[in-house]
N, C-alpha and C. Protein backbone atom coordinates (compact mmCIF):
# COMPACT_ATOMS: atom_id res chain seq x y z
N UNK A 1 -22.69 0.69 19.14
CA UNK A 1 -22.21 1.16 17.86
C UNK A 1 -21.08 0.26 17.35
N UNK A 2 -19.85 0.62 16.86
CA UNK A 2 -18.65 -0.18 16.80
C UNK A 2 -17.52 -0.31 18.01
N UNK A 3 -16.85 -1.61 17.85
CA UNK A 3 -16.20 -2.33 19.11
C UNK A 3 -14.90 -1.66 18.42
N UNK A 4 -13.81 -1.47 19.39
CA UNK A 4 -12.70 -1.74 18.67
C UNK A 4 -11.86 -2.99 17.97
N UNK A 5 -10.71 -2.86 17.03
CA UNK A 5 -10.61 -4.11 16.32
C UNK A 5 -10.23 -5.06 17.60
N UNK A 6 -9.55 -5.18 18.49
CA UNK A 6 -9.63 -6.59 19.12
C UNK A 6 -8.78 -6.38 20.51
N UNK A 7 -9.97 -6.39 21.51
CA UNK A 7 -9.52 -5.98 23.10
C UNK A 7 -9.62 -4.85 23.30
N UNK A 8 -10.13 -4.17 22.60
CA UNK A 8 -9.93 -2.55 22.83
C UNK A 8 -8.64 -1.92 22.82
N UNK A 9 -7.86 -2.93 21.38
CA UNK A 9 -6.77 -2.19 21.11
C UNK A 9 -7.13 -1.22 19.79
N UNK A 10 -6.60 -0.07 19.38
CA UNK A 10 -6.92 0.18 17.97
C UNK A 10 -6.25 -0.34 17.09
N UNK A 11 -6.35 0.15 15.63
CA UNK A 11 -5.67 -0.54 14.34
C UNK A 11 -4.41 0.90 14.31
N UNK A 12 -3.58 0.35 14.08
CA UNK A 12 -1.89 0.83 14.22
C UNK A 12 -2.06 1.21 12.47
N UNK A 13 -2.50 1.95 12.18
CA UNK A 13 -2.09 2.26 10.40
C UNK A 13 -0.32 2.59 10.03
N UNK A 14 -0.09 3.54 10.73
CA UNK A 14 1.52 3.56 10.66
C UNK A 14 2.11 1.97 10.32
N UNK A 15 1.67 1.09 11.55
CA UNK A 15 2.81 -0.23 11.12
C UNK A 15 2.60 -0.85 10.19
N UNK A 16 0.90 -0.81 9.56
CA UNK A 16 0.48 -1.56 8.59
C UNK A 16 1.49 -0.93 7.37
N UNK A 17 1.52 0.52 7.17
CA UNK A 17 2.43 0.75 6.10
C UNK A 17 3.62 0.59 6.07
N UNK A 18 4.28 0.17 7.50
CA UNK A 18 5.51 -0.21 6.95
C UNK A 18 5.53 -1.82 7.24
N UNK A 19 4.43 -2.39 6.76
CA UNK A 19 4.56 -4.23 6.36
C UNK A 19 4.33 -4.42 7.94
N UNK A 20 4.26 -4.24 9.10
CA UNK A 20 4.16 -4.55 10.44
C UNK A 20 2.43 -4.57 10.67
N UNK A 21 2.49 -5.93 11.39
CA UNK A 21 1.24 -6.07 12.11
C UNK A 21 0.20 -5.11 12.48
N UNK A 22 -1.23 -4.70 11.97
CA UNK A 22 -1.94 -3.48 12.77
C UNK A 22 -2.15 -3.20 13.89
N UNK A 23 -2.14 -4.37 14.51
CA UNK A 23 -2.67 -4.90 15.57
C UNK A 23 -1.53 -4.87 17.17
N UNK A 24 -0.69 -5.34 16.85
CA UNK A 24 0.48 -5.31 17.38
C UNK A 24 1.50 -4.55 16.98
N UNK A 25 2.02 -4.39 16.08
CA UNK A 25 3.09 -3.48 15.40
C UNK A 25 4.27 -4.24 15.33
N UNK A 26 4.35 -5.52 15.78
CA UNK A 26 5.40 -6.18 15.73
C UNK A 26 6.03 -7.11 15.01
N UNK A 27 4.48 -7.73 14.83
CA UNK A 27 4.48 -9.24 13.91
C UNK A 27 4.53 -8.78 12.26
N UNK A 28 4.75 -9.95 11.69
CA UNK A 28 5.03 -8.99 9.71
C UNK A 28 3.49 -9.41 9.19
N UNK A 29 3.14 -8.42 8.30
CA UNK A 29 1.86 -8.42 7.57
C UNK A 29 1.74 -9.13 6.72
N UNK A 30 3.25 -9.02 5.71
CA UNK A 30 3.42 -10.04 4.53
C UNK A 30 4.34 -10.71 4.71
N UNK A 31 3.68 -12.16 4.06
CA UNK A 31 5.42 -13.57 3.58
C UNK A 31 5.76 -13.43 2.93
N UNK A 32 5.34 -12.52 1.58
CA UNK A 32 6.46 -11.99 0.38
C UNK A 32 6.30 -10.57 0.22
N UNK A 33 6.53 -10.45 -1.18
CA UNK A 33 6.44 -8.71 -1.30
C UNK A 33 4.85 -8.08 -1.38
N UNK A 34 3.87 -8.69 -1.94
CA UNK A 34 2.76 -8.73 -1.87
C UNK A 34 1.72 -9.52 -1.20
N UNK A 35 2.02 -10.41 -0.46
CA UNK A 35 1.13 -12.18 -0.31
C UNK A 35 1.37 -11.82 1.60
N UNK A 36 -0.15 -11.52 1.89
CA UNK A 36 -0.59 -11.04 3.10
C UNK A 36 -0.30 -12.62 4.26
N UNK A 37 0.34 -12.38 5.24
CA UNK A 37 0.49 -13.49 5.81
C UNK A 37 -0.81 -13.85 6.11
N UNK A 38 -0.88 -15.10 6.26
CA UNK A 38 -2.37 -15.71 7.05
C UNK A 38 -2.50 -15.25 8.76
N UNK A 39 -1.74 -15.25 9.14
CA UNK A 39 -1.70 -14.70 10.90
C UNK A 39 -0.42 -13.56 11.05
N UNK A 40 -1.04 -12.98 12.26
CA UNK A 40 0.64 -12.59 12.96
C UNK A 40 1.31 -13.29 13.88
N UNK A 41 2.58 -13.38 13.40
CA UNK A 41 3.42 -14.71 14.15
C UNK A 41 3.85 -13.89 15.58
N UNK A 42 3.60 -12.57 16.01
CA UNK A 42 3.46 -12.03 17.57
C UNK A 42 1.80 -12.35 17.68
N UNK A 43 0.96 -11.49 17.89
CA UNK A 43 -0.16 -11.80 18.06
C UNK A 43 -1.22 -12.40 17.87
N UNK A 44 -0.74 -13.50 17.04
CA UNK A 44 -2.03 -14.20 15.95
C UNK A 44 -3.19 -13.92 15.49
N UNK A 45 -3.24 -12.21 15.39
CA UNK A 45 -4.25 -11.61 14.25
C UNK A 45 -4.58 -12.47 13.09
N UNK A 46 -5.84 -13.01 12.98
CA UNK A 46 -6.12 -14.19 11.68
C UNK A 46 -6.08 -12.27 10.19
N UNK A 47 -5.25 -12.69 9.67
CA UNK A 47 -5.39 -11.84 8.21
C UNK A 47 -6.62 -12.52 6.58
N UNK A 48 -6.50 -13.15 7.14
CA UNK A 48 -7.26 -14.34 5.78
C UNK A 48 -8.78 -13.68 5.46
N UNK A 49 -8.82 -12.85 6.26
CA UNK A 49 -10.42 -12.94 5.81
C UNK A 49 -9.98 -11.15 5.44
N UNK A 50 -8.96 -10.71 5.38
CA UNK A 50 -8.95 -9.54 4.85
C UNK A 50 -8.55 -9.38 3.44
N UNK A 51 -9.22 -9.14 2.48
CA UNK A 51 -9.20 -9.25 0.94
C UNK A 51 -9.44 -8.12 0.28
N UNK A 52 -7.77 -7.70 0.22
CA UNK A 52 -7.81 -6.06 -0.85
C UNK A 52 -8.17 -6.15 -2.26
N UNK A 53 -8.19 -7.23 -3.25
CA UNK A 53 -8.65 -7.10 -4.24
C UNK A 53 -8.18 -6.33 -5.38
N UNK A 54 -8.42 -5.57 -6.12
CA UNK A 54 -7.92 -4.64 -6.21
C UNK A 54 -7.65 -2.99 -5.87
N UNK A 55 -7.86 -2.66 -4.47
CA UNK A 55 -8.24 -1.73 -3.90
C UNK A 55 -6.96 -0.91 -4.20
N UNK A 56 -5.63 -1.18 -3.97
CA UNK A 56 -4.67 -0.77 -3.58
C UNK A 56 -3.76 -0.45 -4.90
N UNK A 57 -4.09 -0.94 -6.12
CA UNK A 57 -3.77 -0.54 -7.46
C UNK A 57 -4.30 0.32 -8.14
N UNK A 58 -5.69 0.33 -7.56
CA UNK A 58 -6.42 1.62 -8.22
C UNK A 58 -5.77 3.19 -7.86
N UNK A 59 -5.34 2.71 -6.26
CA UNK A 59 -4.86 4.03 -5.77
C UNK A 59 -3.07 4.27 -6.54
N UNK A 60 -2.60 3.07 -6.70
CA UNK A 60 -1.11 3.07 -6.59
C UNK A 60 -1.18 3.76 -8.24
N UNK A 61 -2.16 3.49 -9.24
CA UNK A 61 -2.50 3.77 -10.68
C UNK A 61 -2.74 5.37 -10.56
N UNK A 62 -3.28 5.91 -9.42
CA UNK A 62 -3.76 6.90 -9.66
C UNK A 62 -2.83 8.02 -8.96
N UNK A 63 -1.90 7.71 -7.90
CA UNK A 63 -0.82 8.71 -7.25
C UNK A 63 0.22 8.66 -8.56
N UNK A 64 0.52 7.27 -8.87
CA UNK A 64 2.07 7.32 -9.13
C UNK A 64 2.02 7.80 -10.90
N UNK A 65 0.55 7.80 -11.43
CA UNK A 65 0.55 8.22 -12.40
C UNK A 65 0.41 10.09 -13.05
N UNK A 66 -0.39 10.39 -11.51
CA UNK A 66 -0.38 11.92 -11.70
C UNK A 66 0.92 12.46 -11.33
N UNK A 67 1.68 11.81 -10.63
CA UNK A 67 3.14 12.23 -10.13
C UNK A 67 4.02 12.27 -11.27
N UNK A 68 3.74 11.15 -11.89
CA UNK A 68 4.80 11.10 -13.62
C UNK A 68 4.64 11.97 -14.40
N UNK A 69 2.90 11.90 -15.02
CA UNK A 69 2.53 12.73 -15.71
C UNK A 69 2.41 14.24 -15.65
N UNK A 70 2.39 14.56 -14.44
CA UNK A 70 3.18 16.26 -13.79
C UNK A 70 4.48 16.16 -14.01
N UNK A 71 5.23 15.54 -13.61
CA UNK A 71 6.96 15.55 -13.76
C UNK A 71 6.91 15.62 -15.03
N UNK A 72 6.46 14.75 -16.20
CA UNK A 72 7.36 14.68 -17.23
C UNK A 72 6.88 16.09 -18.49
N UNK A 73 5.29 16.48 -18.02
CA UNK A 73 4.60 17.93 -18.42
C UNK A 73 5.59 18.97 -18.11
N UNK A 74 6.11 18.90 -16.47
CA UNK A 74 6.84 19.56 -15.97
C UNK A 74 8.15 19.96 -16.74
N UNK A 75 8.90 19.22 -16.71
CA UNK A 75 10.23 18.70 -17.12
C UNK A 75 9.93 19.00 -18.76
N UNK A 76 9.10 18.89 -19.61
CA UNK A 76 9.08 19.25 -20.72
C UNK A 76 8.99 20.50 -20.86
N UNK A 77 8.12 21.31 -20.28
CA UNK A 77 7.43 22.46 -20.52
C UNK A 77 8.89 23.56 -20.29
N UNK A 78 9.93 22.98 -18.96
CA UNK A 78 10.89 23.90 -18.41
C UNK A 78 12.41 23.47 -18.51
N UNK A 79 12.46 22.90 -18.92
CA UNK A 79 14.13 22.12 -19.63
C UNK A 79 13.88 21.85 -21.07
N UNK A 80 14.60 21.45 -21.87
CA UNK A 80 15.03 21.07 -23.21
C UNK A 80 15.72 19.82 -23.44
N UNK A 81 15.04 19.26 -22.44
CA UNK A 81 15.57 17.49 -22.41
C UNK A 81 15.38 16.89 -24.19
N UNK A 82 16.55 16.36 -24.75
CA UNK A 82 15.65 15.20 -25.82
C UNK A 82 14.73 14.34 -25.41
N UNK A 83 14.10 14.23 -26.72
CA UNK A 83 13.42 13.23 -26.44
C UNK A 83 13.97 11.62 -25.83
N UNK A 84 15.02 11.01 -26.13
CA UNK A 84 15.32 9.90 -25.47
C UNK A 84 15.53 10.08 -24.04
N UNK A 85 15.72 11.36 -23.45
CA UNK A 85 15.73 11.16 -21.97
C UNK A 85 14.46 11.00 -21.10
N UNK A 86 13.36 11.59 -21.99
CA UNK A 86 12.20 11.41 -21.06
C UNK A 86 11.80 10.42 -21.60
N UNK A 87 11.76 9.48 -22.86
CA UNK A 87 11.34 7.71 -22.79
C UNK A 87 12.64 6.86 -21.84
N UNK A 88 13.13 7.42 -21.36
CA UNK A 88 14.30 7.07 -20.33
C UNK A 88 13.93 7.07 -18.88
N UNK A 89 13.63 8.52 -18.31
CA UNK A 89 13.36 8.54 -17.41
C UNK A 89 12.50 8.65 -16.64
N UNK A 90 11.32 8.69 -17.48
CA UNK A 90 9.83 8.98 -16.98
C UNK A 90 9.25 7.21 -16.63
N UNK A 91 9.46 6.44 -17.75
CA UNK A 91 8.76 4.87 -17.27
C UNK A 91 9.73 4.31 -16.01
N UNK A 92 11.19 4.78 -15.96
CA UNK A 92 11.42 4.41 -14.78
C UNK A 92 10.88 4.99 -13.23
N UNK A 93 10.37 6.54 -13.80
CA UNK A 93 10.06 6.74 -12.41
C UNK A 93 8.69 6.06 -12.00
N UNK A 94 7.97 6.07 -13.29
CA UNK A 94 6.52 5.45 -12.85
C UNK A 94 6.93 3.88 -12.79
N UNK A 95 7.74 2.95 -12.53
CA UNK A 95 7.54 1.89 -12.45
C UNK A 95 8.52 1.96 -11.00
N UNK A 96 9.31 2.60 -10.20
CA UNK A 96 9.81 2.95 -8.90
C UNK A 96 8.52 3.34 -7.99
N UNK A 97 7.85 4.78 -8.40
CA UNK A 97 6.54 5.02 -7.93
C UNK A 97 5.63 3.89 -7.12
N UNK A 98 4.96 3.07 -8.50
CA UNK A 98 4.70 1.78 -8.28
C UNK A 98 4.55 1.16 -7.41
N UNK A 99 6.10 0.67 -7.26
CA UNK A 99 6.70 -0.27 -6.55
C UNK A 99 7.04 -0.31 -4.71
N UNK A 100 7.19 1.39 -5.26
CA UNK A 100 7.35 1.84 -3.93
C UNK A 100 6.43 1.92 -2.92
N UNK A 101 4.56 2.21 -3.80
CA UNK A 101 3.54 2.64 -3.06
C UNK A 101 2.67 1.18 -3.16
N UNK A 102 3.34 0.03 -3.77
CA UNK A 102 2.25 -0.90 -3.80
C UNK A 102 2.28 -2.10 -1.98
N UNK A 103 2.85 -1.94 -1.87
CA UNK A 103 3.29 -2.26 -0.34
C UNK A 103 2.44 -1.29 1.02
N UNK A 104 2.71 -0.10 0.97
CA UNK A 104 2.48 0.24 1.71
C UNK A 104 0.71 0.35 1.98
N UNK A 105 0.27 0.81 0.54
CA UNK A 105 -1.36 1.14 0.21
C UNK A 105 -2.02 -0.26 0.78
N UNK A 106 -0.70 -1.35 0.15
CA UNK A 106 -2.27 -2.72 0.40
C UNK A 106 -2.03 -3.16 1.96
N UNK A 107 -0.67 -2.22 2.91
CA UNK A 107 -0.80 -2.71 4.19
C UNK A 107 -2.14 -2.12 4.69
N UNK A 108 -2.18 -0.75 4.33
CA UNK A 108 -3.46 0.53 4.80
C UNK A 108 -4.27 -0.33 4.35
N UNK A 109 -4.95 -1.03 3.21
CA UNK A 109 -6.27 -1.34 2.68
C UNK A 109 -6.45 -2.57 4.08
N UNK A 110 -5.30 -3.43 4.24
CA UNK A 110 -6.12 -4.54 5.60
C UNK A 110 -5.83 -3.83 6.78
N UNK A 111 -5.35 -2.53 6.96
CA UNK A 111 -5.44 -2.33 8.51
C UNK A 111 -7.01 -1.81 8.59
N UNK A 112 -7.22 -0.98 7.49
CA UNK A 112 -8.65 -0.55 7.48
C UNK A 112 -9.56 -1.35 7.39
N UNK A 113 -9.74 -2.75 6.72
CA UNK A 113 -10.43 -3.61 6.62
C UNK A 113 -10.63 -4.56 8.33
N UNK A 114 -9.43 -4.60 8.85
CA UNK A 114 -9.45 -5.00 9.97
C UNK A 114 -10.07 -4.05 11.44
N UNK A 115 -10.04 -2.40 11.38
CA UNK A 115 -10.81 -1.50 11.67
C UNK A 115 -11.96 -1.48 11.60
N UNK A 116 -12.70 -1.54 10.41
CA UNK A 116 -13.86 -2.31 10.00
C UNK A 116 -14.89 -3.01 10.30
N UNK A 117 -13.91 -4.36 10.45
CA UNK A 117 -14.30 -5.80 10.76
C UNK A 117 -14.85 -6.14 9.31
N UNK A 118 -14.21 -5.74 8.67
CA UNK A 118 -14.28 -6.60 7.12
C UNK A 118 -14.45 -7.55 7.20
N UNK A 119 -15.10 -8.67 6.35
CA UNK A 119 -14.97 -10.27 6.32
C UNK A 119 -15.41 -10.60 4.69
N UNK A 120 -14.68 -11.40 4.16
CA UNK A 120 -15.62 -11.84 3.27
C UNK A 120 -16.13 -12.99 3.73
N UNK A 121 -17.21 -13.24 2.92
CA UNK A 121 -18.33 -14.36 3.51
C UNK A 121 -18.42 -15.56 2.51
């Protein structure tokens, strides 16, 4: 049936979301804020052939937007905010949201891809 990802270790999803190696948990996933390293500099997991695409925006589009759009329904429907506070504080939360979940989703999209045995060809 399926092997595990490599030695009969499993894929570590926890470390992938916090930017750490799946594989190891030690080595870093990314060289910048988004830009998937090519290896892990502990275990030399090859990453290159794991390609999120846009997998991880669709999701980050779809949490951080029902989260706003409840808050700011919310927040309207039960306070008496002016209007300049919610063109104030609503695009900042959805652009924190964002920011916050775009990291972690595209570590999950290559630990799962590496679970897998994803490749592109």
């Amino acid at each position: 049936m399926t092997e595990p990802a490599k030695s009969g270790r499993g894929v570590n999803f926890a470390a992938a979301a916090t930017g750490r190696c799946p594989i190891c948990g030690k080595g870093k996933l990314f060289k910048s804020f988004l830009k998937v390293a090519g290896q892990c500099s502990n275990c030399g997991t090859d990453f290159k052939a794991a390609d999120t695409g846009d997998g991880p925006v669709v999701f980050v589009i779809l949490i951080a937007g029902f989260a706003t759009c409840f808050g700011m329904l919310y927040a309207f429907l039960n306070y008496n905010w002016p209007g300049w506070v919610h063109l104030v504080v609503w695009p900042l939360v959805a652009c924190a949201l964002s920011l916050g979940l775009m990291q972690p989703l595209k570590g999950l999209m290559v630990a799962s891809q590496l679970k897998n045995r994803v490749r592109d060809r």
